[in-house]
N, C-alpha and C. Protein backbone atom coordinates (compact mmCIF):
# COMPACT_ATOMS: atom_id res chain seq x y z
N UNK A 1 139.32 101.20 38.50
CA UNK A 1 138.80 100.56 39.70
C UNK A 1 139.86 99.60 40.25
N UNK A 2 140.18 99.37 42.05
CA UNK A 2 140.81 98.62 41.93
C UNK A 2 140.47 97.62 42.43
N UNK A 3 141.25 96.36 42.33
CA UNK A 3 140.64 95.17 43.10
C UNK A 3 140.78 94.92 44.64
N UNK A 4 140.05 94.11 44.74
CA UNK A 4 139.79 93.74 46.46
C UNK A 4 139.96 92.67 46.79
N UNK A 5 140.75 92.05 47.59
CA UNK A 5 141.01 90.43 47.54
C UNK A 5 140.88 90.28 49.18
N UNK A 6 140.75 88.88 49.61
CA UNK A 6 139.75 88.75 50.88
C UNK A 6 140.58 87.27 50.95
N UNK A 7 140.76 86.91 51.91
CA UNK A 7 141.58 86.06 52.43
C UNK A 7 141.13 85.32 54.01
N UNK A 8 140.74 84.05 53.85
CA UNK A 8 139.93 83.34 54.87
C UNK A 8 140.79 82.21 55.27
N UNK A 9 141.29 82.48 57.26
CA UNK A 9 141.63 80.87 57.39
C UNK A 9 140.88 80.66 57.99
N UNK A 10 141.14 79.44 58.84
CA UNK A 10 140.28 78.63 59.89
C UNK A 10 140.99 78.38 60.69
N UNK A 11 141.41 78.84 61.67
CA UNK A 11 141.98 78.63 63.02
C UNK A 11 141.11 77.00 63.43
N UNK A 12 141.66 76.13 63.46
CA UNK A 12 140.82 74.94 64.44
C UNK A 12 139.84 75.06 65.41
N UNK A 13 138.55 75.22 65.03
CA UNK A 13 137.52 75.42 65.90
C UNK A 13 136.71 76.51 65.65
N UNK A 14 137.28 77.24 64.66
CA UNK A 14 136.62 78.82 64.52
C UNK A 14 135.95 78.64 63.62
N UNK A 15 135.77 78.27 62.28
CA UNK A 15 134.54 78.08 61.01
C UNK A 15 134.20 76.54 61.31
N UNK A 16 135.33 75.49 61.41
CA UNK A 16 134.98 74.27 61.51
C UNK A 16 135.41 73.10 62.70
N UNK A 17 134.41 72.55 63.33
CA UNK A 17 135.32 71.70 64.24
C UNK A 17 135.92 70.55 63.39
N UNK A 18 137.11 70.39 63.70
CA UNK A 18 138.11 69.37 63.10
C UNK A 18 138.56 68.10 64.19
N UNK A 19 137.58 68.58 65.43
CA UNK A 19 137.79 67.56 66.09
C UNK A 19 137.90 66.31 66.51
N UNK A 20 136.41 65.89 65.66
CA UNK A 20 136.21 64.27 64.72
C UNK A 20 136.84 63.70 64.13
N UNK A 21 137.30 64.15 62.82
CA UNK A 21 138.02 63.89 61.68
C UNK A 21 139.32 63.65 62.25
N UNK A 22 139.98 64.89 62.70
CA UNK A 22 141.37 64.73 63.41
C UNK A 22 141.52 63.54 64.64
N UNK A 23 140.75 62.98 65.10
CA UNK A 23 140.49 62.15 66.24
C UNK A 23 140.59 60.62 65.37
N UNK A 24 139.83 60.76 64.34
CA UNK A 24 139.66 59.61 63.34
C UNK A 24 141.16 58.76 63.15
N UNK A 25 141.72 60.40 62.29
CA UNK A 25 143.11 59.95 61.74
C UNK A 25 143.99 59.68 62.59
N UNK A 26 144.10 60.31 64.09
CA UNK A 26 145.18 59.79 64.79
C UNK A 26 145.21 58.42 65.50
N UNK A 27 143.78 58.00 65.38
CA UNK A 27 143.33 56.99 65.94
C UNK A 27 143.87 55.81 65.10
N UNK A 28 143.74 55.96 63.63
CA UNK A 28 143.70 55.48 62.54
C UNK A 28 145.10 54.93 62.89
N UNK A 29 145.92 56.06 63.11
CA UNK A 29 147.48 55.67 63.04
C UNK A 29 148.32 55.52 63.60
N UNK A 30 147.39 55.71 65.46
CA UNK A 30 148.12 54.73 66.15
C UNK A 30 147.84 53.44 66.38
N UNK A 31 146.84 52.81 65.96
CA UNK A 31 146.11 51.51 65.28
C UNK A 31 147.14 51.05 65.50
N UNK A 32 148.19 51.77 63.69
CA UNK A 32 149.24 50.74 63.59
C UNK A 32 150.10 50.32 64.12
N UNK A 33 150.29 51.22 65.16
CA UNK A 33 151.28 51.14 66.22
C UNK A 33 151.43 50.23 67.01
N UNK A 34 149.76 49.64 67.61
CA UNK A 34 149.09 48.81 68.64
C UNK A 34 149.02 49.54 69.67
N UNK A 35 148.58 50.94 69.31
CA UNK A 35 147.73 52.23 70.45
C UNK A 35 146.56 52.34 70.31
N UNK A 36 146.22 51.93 71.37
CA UNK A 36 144.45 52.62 71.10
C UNK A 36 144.30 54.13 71.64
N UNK A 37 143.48 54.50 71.20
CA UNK A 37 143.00 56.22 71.44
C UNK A 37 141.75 56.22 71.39
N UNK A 38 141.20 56.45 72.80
CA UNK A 38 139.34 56.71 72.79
C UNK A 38 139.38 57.95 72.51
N UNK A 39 137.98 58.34 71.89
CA UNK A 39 138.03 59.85 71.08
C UNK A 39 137.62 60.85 72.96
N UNK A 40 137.33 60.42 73.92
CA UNK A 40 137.23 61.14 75.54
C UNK A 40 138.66 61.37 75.47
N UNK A 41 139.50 60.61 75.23
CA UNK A 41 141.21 61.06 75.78
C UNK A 41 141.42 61.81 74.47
N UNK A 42 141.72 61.65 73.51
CA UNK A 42 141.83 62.29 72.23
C UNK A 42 141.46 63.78 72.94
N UNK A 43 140.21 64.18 73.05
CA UNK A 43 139.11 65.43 73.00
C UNK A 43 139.87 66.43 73.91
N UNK A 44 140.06 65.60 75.38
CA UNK A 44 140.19 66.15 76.69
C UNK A 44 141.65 66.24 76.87
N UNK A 45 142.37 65.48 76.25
CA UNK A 45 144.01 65.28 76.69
C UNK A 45 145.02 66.62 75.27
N UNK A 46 144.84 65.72 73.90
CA UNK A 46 145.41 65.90 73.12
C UNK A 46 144.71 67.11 71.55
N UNK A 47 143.74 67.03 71.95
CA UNK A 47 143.17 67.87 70.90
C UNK A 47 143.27 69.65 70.69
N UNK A 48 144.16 70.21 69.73
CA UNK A 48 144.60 71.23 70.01
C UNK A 48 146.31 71.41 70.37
N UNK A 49 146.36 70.65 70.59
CA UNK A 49 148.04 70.69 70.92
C UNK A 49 148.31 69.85 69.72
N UNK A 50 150.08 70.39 69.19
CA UNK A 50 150.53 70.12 68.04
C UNK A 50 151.47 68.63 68.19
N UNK A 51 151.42 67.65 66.99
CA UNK A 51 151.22 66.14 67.25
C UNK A 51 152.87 66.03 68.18
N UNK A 52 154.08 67.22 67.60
CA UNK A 52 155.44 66.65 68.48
C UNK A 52 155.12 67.12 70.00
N UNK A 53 154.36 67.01 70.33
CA UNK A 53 154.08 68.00 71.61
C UNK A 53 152.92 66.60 72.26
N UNK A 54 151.91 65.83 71.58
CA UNK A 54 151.49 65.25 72.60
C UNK A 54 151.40 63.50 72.17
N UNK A 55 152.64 63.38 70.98
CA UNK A 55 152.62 62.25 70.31
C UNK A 55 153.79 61.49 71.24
N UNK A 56 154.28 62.15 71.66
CA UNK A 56 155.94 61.28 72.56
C UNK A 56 154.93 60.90 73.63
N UNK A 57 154.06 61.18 74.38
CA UNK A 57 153.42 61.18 75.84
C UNK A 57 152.57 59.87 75.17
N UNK A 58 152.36 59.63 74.60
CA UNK A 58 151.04 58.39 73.66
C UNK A 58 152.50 57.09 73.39
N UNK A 59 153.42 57.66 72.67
CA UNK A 59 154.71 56.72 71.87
C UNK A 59 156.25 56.92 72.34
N UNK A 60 156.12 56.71 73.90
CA UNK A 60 157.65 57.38 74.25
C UNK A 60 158.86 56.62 73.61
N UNK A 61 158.46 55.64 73.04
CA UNK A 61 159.89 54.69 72.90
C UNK A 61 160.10 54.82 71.66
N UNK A 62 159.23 55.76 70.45
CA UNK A 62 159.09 55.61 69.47
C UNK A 62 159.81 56.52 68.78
N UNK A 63 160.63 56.58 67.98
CA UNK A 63 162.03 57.68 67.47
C UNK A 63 161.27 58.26 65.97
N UNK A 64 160.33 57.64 65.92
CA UNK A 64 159.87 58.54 64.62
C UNK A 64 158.40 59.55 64.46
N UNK A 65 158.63 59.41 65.97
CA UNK A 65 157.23 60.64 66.22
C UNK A 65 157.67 62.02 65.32
């Protein structure tokens, strides 16, 4: 007999929204920055797009995005 192996991702949004959580942490860490991030701009602006792509537009002066 042979075996059968089955292999599951999660595309962002497809089994789980990560939209909360992910909203949490970026929020969390531009805190430290002295950025605020309402989770409406988070949701509508940045959510889904990858962080070097919408972290310079939030931290332009910042060299370690």
């Amino acid at each position: 007999m042979s075996k059968k192996y089955l292999a599951i991702f999660d595309l962002d949004g497809t089994l789980f929204d990560t939209g909360d959580v992910n909203y949490h942490a970026y929020k969390q860490a531009l805190e430290e920055e002295g950025v605020g991030l309402t989770r409406e701009d988070y949701l509508d602006k940045y959510n889904g797009r990858h962080y070097t792509d919408f972290l310079p537009e939030i931290l332009p002066d910042n060299e370690t995005v």
